[in-house]
PDB file of N, CA and C in Angstrom:
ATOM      1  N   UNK A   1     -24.615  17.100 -18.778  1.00  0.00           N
ATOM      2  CA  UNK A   1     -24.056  16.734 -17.506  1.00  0.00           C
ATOM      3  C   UNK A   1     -23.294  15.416 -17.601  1.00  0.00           C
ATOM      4  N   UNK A   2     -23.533  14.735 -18.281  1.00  0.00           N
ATOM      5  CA  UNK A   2     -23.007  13.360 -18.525  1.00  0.00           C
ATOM      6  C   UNK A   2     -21.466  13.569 -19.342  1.00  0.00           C
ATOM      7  N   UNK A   3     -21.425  14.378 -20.073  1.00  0.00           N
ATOM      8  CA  UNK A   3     -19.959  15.163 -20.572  1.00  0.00           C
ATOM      9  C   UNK A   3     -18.989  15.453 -19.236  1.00  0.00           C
ATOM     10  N   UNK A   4     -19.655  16.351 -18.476  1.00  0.00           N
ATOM     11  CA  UNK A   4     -18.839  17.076 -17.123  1.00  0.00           C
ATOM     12  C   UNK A   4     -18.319  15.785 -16.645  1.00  0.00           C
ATOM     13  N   UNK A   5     -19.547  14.935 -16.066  1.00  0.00           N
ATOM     14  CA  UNK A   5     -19.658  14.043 -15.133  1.00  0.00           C
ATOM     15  C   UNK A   5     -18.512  13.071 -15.516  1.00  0.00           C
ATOM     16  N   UNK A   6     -17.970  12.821 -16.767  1.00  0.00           N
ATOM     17  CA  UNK A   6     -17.080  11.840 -17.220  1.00  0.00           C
ATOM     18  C   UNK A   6     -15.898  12.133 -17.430  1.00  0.00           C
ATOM     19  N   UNK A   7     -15.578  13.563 -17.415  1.00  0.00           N
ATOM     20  CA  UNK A   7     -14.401  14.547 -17.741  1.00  0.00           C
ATOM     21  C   UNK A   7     -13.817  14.546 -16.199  1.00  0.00           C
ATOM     22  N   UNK A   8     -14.755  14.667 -15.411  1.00  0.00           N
ATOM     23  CA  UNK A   8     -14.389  14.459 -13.848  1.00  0.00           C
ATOM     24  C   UNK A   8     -13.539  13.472 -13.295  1.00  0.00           C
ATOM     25  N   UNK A   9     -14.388  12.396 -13.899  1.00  0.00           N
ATOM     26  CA  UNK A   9     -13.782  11.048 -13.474  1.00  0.00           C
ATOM     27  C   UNK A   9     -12.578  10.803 -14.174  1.00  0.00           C
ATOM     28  N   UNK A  10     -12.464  11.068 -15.128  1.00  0.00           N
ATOM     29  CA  UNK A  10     -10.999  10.989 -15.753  1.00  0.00           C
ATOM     30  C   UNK A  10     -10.261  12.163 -15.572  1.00  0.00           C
ATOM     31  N   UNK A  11     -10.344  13.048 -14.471  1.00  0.00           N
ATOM     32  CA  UNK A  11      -9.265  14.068 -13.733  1.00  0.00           C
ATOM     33  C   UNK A  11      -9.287  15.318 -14.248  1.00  0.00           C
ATOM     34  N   UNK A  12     -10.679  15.346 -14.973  1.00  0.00           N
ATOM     35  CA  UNK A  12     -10.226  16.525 -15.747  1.00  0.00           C
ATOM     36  C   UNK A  12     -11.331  17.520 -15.431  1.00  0.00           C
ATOM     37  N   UNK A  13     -11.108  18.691 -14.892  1.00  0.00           N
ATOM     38  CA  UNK A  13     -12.232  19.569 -14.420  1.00  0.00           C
ATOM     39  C   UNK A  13     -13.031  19.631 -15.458  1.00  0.00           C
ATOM     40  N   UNK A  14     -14.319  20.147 -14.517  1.00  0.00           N
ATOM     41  CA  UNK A  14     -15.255  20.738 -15.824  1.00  0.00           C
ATOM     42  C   UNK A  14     -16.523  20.999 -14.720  1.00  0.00           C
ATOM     43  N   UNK A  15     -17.139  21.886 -15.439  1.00  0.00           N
ATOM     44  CA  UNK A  15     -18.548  22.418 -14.616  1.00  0.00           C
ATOM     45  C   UNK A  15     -19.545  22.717 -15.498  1.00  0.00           C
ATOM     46  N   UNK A  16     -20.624  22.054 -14.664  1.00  0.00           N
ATOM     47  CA  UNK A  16     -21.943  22.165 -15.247  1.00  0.00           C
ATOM     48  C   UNK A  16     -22.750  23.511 -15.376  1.00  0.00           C
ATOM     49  N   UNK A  17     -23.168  24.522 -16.317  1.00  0.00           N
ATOM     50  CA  UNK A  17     -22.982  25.341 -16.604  1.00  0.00           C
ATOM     51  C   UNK A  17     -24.659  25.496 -16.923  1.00  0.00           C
ATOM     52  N   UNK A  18     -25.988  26.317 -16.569  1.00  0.00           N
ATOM     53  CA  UNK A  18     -27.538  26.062 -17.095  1.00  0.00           C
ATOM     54  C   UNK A  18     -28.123  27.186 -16.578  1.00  0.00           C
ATOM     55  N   UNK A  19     -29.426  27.246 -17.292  1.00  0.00           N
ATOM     56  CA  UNK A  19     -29.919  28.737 -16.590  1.00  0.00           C
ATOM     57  C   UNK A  19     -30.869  28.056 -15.148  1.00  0.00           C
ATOM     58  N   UNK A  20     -30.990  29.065 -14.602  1.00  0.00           N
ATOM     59  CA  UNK A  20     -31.689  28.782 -12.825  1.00  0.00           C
ATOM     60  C   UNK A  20     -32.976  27.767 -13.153  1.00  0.00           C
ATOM     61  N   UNK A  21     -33.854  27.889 -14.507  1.00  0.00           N
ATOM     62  CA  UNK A  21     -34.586  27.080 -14.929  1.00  0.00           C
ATOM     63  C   UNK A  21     -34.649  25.654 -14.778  1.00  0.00           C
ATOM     64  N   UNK A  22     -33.435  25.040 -14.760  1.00  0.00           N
ATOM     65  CA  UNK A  22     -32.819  23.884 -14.875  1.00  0.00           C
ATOM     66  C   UNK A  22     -31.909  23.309 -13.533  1.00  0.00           C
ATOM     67  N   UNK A  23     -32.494  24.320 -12.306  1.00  0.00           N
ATOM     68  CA  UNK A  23     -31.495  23.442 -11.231  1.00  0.00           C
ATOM     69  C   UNK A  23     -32.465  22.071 -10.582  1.00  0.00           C
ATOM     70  N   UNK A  24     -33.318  22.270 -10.738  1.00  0.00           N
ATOM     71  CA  UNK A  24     -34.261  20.972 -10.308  1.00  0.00           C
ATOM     72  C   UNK A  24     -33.786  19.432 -11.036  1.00  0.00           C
ATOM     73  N   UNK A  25     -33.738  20.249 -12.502  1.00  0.00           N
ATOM     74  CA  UNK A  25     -32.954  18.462 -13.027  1.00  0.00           C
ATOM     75  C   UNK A  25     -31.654  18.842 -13.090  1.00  0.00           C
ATOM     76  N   UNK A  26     -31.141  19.571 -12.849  1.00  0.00           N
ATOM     77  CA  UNK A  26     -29.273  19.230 -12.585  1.00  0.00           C
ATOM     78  C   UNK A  26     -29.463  18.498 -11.424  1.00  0.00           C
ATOM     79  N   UNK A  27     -29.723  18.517 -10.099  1.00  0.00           N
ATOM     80  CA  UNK A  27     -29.968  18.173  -9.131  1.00  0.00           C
ATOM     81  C   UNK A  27     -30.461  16.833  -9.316  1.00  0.00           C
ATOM     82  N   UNK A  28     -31.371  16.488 -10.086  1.00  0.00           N
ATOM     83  CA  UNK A  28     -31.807  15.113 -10.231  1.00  0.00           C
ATOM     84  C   UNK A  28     -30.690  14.131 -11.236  1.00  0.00           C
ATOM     85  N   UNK A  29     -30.292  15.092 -11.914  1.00  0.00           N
ATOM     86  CA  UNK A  29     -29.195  14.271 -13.182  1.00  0.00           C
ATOM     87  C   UNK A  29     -27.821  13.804 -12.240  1.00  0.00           C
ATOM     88  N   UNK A  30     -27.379  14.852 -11.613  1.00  0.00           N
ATOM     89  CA  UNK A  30     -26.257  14.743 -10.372  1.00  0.00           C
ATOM     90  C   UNK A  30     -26.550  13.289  -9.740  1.00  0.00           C
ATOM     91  N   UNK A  31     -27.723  13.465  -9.012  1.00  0.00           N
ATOM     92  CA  UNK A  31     -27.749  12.686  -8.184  1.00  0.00           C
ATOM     93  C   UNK A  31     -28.131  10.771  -9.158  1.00  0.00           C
ATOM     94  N   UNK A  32     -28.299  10.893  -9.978  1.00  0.00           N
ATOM     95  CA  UNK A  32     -28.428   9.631 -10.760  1.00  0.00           C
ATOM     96  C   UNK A  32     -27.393   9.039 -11.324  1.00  0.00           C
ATOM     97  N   UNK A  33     -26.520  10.279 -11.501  1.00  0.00           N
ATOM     98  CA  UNK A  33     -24.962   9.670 -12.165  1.00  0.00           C
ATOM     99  C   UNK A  33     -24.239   9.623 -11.272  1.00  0.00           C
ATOM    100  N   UNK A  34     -24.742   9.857  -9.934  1.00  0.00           N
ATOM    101  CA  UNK A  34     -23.885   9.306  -8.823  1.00  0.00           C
ATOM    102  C   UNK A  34     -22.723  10.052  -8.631  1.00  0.00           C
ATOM    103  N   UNK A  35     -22.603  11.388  -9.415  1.00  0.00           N
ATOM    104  CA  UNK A  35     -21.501  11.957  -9.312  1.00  0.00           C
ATOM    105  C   UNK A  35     -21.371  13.740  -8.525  1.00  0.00           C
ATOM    106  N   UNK A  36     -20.937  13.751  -7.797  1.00  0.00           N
ATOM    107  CA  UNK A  36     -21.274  15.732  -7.384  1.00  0.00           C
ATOM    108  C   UNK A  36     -20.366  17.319  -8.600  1.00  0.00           C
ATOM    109  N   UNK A  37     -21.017  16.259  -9.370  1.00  0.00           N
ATOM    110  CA  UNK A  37     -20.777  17.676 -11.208  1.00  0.00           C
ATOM    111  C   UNK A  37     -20.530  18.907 -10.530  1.00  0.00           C
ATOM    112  N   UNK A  38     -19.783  20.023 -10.378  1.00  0.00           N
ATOM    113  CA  UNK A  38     -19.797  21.249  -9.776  1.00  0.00           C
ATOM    114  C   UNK A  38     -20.969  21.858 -10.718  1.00  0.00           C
ATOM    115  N   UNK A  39     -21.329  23.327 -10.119  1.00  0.00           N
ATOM    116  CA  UNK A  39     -22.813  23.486 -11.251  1.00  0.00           C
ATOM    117  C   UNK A  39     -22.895  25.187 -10.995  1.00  0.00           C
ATOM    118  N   UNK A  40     -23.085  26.161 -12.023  1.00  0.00           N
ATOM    119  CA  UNK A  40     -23.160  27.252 -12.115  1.00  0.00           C
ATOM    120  C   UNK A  40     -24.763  27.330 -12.737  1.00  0.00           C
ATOM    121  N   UNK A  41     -25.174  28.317 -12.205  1.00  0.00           N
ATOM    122  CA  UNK A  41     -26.511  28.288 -12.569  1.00  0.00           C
ATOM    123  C   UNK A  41     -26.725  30.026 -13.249  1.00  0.00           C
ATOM    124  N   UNK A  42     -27.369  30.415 -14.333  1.00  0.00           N
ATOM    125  CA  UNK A  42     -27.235  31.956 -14.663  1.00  0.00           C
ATOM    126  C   UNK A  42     -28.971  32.188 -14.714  1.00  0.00           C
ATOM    127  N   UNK A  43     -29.021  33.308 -14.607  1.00  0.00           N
ATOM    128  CA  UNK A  43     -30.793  33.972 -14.970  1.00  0.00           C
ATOM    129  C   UNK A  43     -30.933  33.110 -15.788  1.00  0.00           C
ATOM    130  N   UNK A  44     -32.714  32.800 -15.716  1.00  0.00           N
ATOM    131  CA  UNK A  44     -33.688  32.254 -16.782  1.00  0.00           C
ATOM    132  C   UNK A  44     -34.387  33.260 -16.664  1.00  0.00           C
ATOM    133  N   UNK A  45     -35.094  33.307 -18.100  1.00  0.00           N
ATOM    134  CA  UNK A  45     -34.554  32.873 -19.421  1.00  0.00           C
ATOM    135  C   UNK A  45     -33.189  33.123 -20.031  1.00  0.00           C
ATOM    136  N   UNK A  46     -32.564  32.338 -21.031  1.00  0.00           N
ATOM    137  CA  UNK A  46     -31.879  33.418 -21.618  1.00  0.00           C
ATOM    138  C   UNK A  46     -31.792  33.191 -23.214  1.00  0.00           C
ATOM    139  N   UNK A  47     -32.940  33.099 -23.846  1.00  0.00           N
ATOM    140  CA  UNK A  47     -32.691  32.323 -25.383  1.00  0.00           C
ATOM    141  C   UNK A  47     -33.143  34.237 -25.475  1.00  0.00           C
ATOM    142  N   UNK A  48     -34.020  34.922 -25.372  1.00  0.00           N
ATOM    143  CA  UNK A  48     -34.353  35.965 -26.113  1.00  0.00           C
ATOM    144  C   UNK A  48     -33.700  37.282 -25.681  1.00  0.00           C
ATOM    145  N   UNK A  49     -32.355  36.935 -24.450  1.00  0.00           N
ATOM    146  CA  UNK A  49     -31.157  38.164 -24.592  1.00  0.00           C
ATOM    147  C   UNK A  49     -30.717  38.641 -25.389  1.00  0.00           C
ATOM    148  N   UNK A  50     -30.676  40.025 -25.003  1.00  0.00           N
ATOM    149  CA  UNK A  50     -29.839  40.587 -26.294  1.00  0.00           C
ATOM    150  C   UNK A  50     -28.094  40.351 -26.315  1.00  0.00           C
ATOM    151  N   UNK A  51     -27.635  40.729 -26.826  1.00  0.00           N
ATOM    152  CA  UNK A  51     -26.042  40.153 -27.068  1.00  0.00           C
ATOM    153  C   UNK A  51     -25.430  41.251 -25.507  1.00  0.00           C
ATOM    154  N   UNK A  52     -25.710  42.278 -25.567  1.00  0.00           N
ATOM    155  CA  UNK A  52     -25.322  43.142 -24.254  1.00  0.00           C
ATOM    156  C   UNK A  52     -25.482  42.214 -23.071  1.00  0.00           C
ATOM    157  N   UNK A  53     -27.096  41.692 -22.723  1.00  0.00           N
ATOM    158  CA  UNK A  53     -26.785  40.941 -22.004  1.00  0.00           C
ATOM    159  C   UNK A  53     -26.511  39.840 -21.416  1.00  0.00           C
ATOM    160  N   UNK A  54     -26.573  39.230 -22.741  1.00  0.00           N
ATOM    161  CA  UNK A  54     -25.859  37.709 -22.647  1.00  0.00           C
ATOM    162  C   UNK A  54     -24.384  38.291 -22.297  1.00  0.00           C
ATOM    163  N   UNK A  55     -23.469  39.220 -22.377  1.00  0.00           N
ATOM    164  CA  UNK A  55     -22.163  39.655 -21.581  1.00  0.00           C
ATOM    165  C   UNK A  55     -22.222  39.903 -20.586  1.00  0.00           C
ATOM    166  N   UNK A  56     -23.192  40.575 -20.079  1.00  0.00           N
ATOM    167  CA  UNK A  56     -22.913  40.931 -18.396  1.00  0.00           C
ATOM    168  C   UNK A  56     -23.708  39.675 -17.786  1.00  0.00           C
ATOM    169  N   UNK A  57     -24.702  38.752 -17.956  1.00  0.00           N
ATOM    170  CA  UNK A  57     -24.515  37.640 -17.433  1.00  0.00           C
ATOM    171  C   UNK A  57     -23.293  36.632 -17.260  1.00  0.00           C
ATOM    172  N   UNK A  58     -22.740  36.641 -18.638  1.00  0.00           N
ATOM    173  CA  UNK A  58     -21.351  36.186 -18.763  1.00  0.00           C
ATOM    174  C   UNK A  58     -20.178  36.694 -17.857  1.00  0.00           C
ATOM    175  N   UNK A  59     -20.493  38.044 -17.022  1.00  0.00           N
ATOM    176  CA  UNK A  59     -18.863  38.461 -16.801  1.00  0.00           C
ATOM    177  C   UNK A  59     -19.400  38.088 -15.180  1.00  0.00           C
ATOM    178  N   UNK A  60     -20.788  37.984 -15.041  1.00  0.00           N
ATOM    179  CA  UNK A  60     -21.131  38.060 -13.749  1.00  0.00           C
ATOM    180  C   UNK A  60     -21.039  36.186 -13.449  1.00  0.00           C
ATOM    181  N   UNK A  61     -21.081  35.648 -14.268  1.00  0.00           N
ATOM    182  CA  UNK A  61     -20.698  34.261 -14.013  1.00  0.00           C
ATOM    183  C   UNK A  61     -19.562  33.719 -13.981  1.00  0.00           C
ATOM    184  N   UNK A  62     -18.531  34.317 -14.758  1.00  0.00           N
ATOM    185  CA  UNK A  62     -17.042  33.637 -14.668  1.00  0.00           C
ATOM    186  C   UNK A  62     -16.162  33.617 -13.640  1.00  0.00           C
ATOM    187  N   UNK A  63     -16.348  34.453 -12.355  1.00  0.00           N
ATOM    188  CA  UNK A  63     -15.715  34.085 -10.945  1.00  0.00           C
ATOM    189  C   UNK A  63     -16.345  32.849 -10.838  1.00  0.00           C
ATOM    190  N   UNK A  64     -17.879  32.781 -10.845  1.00  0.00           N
ATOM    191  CA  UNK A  64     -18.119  31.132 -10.038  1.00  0.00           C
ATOM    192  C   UNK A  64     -17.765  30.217 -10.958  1.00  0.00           C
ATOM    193  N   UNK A  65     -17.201  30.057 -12.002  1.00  0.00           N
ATOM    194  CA  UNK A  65     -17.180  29.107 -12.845  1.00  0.00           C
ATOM    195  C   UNK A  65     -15.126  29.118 -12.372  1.00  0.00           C
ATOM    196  N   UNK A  66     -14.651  29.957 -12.635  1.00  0.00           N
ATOM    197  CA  UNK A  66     -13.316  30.185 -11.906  1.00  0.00           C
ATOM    198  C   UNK A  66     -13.049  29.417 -10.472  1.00  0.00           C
ATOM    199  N   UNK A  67     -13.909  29.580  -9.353  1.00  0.00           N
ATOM    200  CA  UNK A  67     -14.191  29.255  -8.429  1.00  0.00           C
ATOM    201  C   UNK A  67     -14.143  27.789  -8.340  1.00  0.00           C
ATOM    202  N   UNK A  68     -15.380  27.338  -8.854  1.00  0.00           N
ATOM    203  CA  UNK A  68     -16.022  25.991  -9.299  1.00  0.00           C
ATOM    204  C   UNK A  68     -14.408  24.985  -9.457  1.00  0.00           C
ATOM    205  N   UNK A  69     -13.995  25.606 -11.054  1.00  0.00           N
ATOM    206  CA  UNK A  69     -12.644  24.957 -11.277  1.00  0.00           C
ATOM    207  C   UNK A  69     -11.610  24.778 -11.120  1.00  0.00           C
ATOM    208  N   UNK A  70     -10.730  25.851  -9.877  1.00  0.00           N
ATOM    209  CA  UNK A  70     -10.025  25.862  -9.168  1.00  0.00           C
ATOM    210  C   UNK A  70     -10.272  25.645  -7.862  1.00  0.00           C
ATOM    211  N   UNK A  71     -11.285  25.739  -7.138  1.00  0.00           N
ATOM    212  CA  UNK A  71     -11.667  25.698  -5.226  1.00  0.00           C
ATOM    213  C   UNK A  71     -11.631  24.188  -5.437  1.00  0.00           C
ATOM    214  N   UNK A  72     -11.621  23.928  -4.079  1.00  0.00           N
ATOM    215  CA  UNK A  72     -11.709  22.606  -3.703  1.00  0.00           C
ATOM    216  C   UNK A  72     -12.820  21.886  -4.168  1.00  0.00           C
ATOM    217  N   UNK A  73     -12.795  20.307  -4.833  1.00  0.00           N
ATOM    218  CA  UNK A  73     -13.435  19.185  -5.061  1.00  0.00           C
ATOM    219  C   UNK A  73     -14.567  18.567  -3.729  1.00  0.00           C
ATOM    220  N   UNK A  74     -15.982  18.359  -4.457  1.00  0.00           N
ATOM    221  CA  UNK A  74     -16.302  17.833  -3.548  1.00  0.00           C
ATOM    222  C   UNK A  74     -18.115  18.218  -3.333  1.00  0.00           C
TER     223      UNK A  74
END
């Protein structure tokens, strides 16, 4: 998050990208760097997917990540 968070500030999109596992400390990391990181969140787990569905998580995430980096700031 500290990558996104700095890519931001220097004008340059980027989104924070984690499985649902991890919105409690995105939420806490956000709010410490003082910055509103845009943030896509996918199913947890996902280390023991198989390659099939590490893709359809993938195709089912790239509108909001699309979204995220083109919709409005903020």
């Amino acid at each position: 998050m500290h990558d996104i968070s700095d890519l931001e500030r220097r004008g340059i999109p980027g989104v924070f990208v984690a499985s649902e596992g991890f919105i409690d400390a995105a939420e806490t990391q956000a709010t410490a760097l003082g910055h509103p990181t845009a943030r896509v969140f996918t199913p947890h787990p996902i280390q023991d997917r198989t390659d099939d569905e590490m893709r359809e998580i993938a195709d089912a995430t790239v509108e909001a990540l699309i979204a995220k980096l083109t919709g409005p700031q903020g």
